[in-house]
Protein backbone atom coordinates (compact mmCIF):
# COMPACT_ATOMS: atom_id res chain seq x y z
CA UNK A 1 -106.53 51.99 -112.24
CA UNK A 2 -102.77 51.29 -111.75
CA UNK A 3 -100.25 48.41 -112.79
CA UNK A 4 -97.38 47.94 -110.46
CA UNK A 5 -93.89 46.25 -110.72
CA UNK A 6 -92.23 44.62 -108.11
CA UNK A 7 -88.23 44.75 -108.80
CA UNK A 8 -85.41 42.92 -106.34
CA UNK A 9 -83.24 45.60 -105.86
CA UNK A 10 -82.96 50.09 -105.87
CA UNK A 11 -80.58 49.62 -109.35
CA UNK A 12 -82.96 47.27 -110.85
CA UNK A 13 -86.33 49.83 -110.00
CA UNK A 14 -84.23 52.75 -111.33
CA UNK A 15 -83.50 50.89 -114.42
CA UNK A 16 -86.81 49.53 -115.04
CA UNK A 17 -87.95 52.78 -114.58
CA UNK A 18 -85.40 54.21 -117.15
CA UNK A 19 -86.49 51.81 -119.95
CA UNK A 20 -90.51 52.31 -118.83
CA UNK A 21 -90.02 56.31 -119.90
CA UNK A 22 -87.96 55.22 -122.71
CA UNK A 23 -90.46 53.19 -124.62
CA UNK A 24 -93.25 55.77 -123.33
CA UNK A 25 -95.92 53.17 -121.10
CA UNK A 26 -98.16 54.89 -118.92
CA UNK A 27 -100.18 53.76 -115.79
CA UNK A 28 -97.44 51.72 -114.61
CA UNK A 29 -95.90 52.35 -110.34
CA UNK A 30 -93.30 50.96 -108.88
CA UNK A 31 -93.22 49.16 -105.65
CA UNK A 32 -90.57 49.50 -103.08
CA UNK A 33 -87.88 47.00 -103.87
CA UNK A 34 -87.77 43.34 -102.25
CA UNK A 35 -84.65 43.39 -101.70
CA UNK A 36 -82.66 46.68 -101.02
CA UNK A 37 -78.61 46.92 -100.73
CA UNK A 38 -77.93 47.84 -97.55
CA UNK A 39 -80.82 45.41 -95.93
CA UNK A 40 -78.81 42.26 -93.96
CA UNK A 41 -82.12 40.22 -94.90
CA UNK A 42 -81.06 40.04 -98.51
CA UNK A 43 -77.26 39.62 -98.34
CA UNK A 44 -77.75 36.05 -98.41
CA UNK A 45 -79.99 36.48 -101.83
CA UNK A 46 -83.56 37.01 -103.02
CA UNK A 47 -85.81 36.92 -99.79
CA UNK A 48 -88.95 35.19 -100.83
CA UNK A 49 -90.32 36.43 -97.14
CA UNK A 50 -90.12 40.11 -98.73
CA UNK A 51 -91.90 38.40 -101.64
CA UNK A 52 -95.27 36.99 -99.83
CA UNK A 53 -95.19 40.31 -97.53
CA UNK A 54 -94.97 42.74 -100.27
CA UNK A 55 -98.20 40.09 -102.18
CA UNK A 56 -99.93 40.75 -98.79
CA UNK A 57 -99.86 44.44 -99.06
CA UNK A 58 -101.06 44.10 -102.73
CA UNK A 59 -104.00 42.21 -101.70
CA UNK A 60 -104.91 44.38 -98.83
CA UNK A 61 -104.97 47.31 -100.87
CA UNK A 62 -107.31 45.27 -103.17
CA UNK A 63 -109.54 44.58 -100.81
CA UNK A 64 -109.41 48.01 -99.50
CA UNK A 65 -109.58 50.12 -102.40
CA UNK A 66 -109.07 47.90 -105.50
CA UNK A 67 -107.00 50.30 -107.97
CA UNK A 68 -104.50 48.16 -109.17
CA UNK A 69 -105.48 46.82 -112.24
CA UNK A 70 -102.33 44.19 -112.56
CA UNK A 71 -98.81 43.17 -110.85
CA UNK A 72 -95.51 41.86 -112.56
CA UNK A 73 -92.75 40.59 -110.86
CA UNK A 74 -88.97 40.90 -112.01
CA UNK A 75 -86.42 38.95 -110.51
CA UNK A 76 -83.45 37.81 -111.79
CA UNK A 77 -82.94 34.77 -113.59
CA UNK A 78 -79.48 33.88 -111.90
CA UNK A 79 -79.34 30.39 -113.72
CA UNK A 80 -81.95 29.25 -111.71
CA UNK A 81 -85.15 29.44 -113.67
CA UNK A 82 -86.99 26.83 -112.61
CA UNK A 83 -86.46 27.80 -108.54
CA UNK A 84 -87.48 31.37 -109.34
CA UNK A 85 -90.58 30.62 -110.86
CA UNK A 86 -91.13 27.75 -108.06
CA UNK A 87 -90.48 30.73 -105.37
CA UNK A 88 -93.02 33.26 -106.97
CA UNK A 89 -95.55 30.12 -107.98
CA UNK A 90 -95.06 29.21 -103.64
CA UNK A 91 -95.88 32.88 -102.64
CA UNK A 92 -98.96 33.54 -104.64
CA UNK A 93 -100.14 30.21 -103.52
CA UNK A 94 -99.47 31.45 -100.11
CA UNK A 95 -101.09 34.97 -100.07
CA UNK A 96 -103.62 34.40 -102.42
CA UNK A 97 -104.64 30.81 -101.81
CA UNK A 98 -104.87 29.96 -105.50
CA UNK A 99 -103.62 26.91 -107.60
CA UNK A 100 -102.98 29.26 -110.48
CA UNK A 101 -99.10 28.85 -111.26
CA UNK A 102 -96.93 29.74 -113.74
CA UNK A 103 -95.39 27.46 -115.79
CA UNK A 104 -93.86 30.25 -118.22
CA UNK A 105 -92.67 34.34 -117.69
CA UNK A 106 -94.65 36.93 -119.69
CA UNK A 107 -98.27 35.51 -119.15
CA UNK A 108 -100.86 36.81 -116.95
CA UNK A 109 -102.72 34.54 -114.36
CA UNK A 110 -105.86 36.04 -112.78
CA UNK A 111 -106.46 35.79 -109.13
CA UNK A 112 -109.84 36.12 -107.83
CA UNK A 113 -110.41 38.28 -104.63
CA UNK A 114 -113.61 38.00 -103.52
CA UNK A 115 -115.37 39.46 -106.90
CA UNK A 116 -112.39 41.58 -107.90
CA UNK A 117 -109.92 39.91 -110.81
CA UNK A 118 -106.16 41.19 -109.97
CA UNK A 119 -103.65 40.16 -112.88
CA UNK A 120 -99.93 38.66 -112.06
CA UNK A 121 -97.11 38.10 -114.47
CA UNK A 122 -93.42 37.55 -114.07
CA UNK A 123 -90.26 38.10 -115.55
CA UNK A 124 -86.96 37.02 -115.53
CA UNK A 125 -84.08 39.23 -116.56
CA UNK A 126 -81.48 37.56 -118.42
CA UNK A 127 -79.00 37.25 -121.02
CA UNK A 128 -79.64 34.07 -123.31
CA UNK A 129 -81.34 32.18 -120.12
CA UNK A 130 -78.34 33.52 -117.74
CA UNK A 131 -77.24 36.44 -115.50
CA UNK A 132 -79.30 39.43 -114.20
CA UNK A 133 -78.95 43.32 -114.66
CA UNK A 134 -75.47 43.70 -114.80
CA UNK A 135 -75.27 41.38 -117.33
CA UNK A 136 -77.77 42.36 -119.41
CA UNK A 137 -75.96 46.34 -118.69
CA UNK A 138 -72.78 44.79 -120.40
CA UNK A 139 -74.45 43.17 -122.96
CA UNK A 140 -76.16 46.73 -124.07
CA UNK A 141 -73.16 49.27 -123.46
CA UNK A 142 -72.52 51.65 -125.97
CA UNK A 143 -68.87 53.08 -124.95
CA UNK A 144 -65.36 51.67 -125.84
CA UNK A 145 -64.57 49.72 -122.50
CA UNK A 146 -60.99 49.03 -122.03
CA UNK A 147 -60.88 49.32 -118.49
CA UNK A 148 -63.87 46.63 -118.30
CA UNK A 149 -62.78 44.84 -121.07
CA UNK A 150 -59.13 44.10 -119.28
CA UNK A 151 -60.60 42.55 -116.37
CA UNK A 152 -60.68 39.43 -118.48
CA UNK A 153 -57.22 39.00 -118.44
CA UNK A 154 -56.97 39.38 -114.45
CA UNK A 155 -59.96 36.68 -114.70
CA UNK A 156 -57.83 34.35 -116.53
CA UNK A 157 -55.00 35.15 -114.14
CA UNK A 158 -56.69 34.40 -110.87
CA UNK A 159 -57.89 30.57 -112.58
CA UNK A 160 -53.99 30.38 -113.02
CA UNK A 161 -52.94 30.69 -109.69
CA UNK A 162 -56.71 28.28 -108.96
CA UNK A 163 -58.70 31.17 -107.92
CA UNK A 164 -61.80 31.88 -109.32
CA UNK A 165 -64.88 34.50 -109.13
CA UNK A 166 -68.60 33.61 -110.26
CA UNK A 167 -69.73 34.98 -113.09
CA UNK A 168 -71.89 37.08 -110.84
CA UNK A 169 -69.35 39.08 -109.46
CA UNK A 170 -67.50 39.60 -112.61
CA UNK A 171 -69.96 41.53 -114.27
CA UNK A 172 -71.11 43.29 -111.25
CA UNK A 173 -67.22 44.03 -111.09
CA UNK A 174 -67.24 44.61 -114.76
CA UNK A 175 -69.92 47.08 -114.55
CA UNK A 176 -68.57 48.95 -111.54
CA UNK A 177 -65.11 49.47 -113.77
CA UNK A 178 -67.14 50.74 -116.99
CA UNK A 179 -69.46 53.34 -114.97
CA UNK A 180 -65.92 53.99 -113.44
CA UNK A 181 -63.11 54.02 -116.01
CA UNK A 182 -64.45 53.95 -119.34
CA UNK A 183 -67.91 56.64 -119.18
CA UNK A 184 -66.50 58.88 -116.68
CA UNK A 185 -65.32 62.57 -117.77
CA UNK A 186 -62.44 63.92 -116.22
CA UNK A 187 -64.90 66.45 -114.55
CA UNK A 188 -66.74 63.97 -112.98
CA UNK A 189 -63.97 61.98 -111.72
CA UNK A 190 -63.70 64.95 -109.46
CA UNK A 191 -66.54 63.84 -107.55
CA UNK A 192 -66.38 60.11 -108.64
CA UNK A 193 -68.32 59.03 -105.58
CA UNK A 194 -71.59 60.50 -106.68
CA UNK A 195 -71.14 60.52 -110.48
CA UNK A 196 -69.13 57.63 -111.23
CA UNK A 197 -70.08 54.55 -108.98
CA UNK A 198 -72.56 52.02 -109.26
CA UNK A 199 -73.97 53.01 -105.72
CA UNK A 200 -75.19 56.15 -107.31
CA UNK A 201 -76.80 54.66 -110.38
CA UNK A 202 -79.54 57.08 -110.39
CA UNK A 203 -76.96 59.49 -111.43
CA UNK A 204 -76.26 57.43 -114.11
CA UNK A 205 -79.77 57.13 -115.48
CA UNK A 206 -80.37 60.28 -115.30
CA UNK A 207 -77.52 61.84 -116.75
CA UNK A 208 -75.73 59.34 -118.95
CA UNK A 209 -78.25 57.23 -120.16
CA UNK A 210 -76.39 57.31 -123.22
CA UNK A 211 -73.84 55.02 -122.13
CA UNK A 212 -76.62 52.14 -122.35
CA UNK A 213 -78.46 51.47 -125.80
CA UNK A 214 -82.25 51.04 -124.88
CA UNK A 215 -82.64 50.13 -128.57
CA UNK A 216 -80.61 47.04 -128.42
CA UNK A 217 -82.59 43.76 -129.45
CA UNK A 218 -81.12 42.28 -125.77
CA UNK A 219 -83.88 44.20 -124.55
CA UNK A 220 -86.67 43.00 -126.33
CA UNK A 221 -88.10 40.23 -124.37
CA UNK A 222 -88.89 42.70 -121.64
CA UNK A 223 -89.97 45.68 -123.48
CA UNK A 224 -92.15 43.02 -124.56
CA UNK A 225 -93.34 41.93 -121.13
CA UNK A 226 -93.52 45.28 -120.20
CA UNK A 227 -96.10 46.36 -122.78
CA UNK A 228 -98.72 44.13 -121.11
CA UNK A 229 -99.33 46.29 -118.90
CA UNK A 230 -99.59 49.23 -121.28
């Protein structure tokens, strides 16, 4: 028996699966992503189409060989709570046919498939109720960050001259500056492309983990979630 996680996005599965080996849970797979970066479908946000097609799979391979044990979904929170859990509550109806909803994260329903009980929780990630990964990536940084850091003062610039950027794009431009600026060696500037961009993340996790603190109480709503399926 397996559990398997459903993430939106490559950066969010290679975190997830960062923080999964860090806290030591077993039995747990990840699914391909719902929404990858380079797929048009997605540019225009979360694709709850990916959603019930992915669910579909899930329950085929139920009803085929029923080996997974229990599903969670991550998305991010975004600000938009409510409409997340309205999205994922709409697809399992969908796929499943079921009036079992959520009405919270980090709670199991149980779906009945024919005789075979499958397990669904969600999660939201967040920082206090807002943001997704990248912000909960700033929140848990571990490096001075001067170069990220400064970007505040450009912020406050652009609302100057009545510009603005979402707080979206500032930490995902936040982010991109700290991997870039403030935890890259001058040796790995040298080939800043693959070691020093948030496009190669993996790199990241794998090799400068240390950068993040996986120990930082930000975390421990979803450590939390994630050791139901433990």
């Amino acid at each position: 028996m397996t559990n398997l996680l459903i993430v939106e996005s490559k950066n969010d599965q290679i975190f997830f699966e960062a923080l999964v080996n860090h806290i030591n849970l077993k039995n747990i797979e990840f699914g391909n992503p719902i929404c990858k970066i380079d797929d048009y479908e997605c540019l225009g946000g979360l694709s709850q189409k990916r959603l019930i097609h992915y669910l579909i799979e899930i329950k085929s391979s139920v009803i085929k060989e029923g080996y997974i044990n229990a599903v969670g979904i991550i998305l991010d929170n975004d600000g938009r709570r409510e409409e997340r859990l309205e999205m994922i509550n709409s697809a399992i109806k969908e796929v499943f046919n079921t009036d079992e909803q959520f009405t919270n994260t980090s709670r199991f329903i149980t779906i009945l498939i024919d005789d075979y009980e499958l397990k669904i929780a969600c999660f939201l990630t967040h920082v206090d109720g807002k943001g997704e990964l990248e912000t909960v990536l700033k929140a848990i940084k571990t490096k001075e960050s001067p170069y990220a850091d400064c970007l505040s003062a450009w912020k406050k610039c652009l609302s100057e001259c009545n510009k603005d950027i979402s707080d979206k794009d500032f930490d995902k431009f936040w982010l991109n500056n700290y991997i870039r600026f403030d935890t890259c060696s001058s040796e790995e500037r040298r080939q800043a492309n693959r070691k020093c961009s948030i496009s190669e993340f993996e790199y990241v996790m794998k090799n400068k983990k240390d950068v993040f603190n996986f120990e930082d109480t930000v975390l421990d709503d979803v450590k939390n979630f994630l050791k139901m399926f433990n």
